[in-house]
Protein backbone atom coordinates (compact mmCIF):
# COMPACT_ATOMS: atom_id res chain seq x y z
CA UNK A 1 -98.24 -2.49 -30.82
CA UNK A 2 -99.42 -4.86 -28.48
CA UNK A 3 -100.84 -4.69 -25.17
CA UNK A 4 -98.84 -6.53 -23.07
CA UNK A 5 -95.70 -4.28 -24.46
CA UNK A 6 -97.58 -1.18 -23.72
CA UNK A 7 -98.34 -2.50 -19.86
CA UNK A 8 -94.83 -3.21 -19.56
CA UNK A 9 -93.96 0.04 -21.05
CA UNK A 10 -96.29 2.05 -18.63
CA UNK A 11 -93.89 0.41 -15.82
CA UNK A 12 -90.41 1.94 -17.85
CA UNK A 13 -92.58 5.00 -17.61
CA UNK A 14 -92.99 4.97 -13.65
CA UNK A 15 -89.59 4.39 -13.54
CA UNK A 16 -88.47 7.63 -15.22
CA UNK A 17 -90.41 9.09 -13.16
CA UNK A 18 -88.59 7.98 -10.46
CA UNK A 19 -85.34 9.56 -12.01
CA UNK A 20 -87.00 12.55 -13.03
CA UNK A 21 -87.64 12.99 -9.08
CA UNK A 22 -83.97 12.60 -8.43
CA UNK A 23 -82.95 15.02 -11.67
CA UNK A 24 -81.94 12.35 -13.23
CA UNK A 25 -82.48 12.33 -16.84
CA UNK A 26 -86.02 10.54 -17.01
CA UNK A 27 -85.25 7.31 -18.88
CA UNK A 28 -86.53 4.00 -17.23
CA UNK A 29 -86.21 0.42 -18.16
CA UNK A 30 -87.64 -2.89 -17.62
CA UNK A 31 -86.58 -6.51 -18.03
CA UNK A 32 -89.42 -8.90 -18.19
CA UNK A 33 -88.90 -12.85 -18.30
CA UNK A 34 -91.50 -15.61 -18.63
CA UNK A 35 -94.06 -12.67 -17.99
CA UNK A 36 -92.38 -11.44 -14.18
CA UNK A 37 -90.47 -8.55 -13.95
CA UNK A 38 -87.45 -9.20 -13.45
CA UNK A 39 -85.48 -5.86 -13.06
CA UNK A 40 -86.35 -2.32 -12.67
CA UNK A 41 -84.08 0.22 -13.62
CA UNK A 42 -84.16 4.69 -13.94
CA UNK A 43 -80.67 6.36 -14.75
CA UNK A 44 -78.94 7.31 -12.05
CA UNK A 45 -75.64 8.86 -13.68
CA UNK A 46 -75.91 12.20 -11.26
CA UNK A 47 -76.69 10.22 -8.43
CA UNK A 48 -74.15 7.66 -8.71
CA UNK A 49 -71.45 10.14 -10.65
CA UNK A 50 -70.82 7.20 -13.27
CA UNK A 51 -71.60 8.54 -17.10
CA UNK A 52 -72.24 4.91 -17.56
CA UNK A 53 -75.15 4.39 -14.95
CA UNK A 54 -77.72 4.24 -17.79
CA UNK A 55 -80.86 2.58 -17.29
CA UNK A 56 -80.53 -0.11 -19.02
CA UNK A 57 -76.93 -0.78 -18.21
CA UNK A 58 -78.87 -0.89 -14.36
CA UNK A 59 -81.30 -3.20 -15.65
CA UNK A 60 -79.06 -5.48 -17.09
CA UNK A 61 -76.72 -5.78 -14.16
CA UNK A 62 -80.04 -6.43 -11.73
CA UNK A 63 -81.58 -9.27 -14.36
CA UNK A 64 -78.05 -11.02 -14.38
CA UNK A 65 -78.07 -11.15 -11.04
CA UNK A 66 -82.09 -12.61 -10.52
CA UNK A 67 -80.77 -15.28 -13.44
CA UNK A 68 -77.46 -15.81 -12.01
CA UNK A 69 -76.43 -15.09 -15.86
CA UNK A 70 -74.55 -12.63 -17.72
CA UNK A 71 -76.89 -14.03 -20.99
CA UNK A 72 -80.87 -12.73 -21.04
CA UNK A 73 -82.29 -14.79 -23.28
CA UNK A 74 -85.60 -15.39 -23.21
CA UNK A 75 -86.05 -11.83 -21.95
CA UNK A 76 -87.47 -8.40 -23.20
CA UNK A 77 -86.12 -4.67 -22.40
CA UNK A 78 -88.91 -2.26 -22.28
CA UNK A 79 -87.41 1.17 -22.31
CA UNK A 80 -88.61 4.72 -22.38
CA UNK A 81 -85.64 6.00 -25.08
CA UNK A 82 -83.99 4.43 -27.58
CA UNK A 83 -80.90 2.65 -26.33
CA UNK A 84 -77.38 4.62 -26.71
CA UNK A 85 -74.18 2.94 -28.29
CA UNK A 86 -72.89 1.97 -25.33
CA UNK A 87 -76.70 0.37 -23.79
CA UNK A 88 -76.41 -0.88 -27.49
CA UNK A 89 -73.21 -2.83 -27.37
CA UNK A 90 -74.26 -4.24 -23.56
CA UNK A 91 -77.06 -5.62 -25.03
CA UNK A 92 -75.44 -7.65 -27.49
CA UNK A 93 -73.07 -8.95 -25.35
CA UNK A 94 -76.13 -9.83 -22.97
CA UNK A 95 -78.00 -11.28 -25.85
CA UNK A 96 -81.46 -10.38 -24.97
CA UNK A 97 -84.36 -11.84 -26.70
CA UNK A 98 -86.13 -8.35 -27.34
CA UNK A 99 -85.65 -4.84 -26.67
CA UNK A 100 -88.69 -2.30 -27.42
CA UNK A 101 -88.48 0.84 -26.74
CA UNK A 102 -91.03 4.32 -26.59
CA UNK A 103 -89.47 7.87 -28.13
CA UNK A 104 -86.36 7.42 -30.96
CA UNK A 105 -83.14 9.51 -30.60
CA UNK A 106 -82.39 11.39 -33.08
CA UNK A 107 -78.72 11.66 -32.32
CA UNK A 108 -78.09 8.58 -33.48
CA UNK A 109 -80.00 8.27 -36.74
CA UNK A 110 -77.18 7.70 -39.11
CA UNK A 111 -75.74 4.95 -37.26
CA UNK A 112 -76.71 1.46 -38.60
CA UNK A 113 -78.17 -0.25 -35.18
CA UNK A 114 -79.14 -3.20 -36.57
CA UNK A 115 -75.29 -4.32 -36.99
CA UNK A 116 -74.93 -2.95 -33.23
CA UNK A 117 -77.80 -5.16 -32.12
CA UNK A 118 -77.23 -9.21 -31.35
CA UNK A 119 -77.96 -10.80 -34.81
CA UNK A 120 -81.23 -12.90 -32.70
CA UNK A 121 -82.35 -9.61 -30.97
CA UNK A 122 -85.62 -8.37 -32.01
CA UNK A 123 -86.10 -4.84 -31.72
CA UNK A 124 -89.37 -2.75 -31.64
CA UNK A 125 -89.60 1.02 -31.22
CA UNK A 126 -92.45 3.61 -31.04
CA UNK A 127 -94.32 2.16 -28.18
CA UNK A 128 -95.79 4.13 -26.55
CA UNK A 129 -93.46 6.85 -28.37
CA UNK A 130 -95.64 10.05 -27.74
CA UNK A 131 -95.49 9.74 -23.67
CA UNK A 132 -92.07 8.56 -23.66
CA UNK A 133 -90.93 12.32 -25.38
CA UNK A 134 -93.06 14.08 -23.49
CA UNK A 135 -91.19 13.31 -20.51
CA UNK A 136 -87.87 13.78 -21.71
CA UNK A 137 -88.78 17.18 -23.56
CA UNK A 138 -90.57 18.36 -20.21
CA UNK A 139 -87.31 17.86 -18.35
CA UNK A 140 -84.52 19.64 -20.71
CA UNK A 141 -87.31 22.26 -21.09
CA UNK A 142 -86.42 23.07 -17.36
CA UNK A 143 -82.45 22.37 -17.69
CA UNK A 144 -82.37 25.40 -20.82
């Protein structure tokens, strides 16, 4: 684990915050290019009533828009939980350099991801893993 990925993973961090504060659940994301940031994302599912308002479905949308592309190469997703099936198939389709990413979901051990990633995409998970479930288990500890 580098340091640069765990700066850029403190930032995914403040952004789940940011959803937390809205009761959103706290996931945040981060698209860095060229070393700027170059989208900022939290979910926003409740707030926008769209099951597909993920964070990194956010993030995506806002860095094709600052590149004027739907492809991301030579760009990195930082975000707080790994990615869902559908955050999954959006980033192949976007073809994104690099994703890392802090806690693991369980849920979807069994499913092989790396067939579900872009065949260039590297992926890196753990970063910053410990913080990154701490926030989400914080939050469903208030929802039960």
């Amino acid at each position: 684990m580098n340091q640069v990925d765990v700066s850029y993973m403190r930032i995914a961090l403040e952004e789940a915050q940011k959803g937390l504060i809205k009761d959103e659940i706290p996931i945040g994301a981060v698209i860095v290019s060229n070393d700027i940031i170059i989208a900022k994302a939290h979910n926003l599912t409740e707030t926008l009533c769209d099951a597909s308002a993920h964070a990194e479905m956010q993030a995506f949308t806002a860095a094709s828009m600052y590149l004027q592309s739907k492809y991301l190469k030579d760009c990195t997703l930082y975000v707080t939980l790994e990615p869902c099936t559908m955050c999954m198939g959006a980033a192949y389709w976007t073809q994104i350099d690099k994703i890392v990413f802090g806690a693991y979901d369980k849920r979807f051990a069994h499913i092989d991801k790396k067939s579900l990633f872009h065949p260039t995409t590297q992926i890196e998970g753990g970063v910053l893993e410990k913080e990154c479930s701490e926030l989400l288990t914080v939050f469903f500890r208030k929802k039960r």
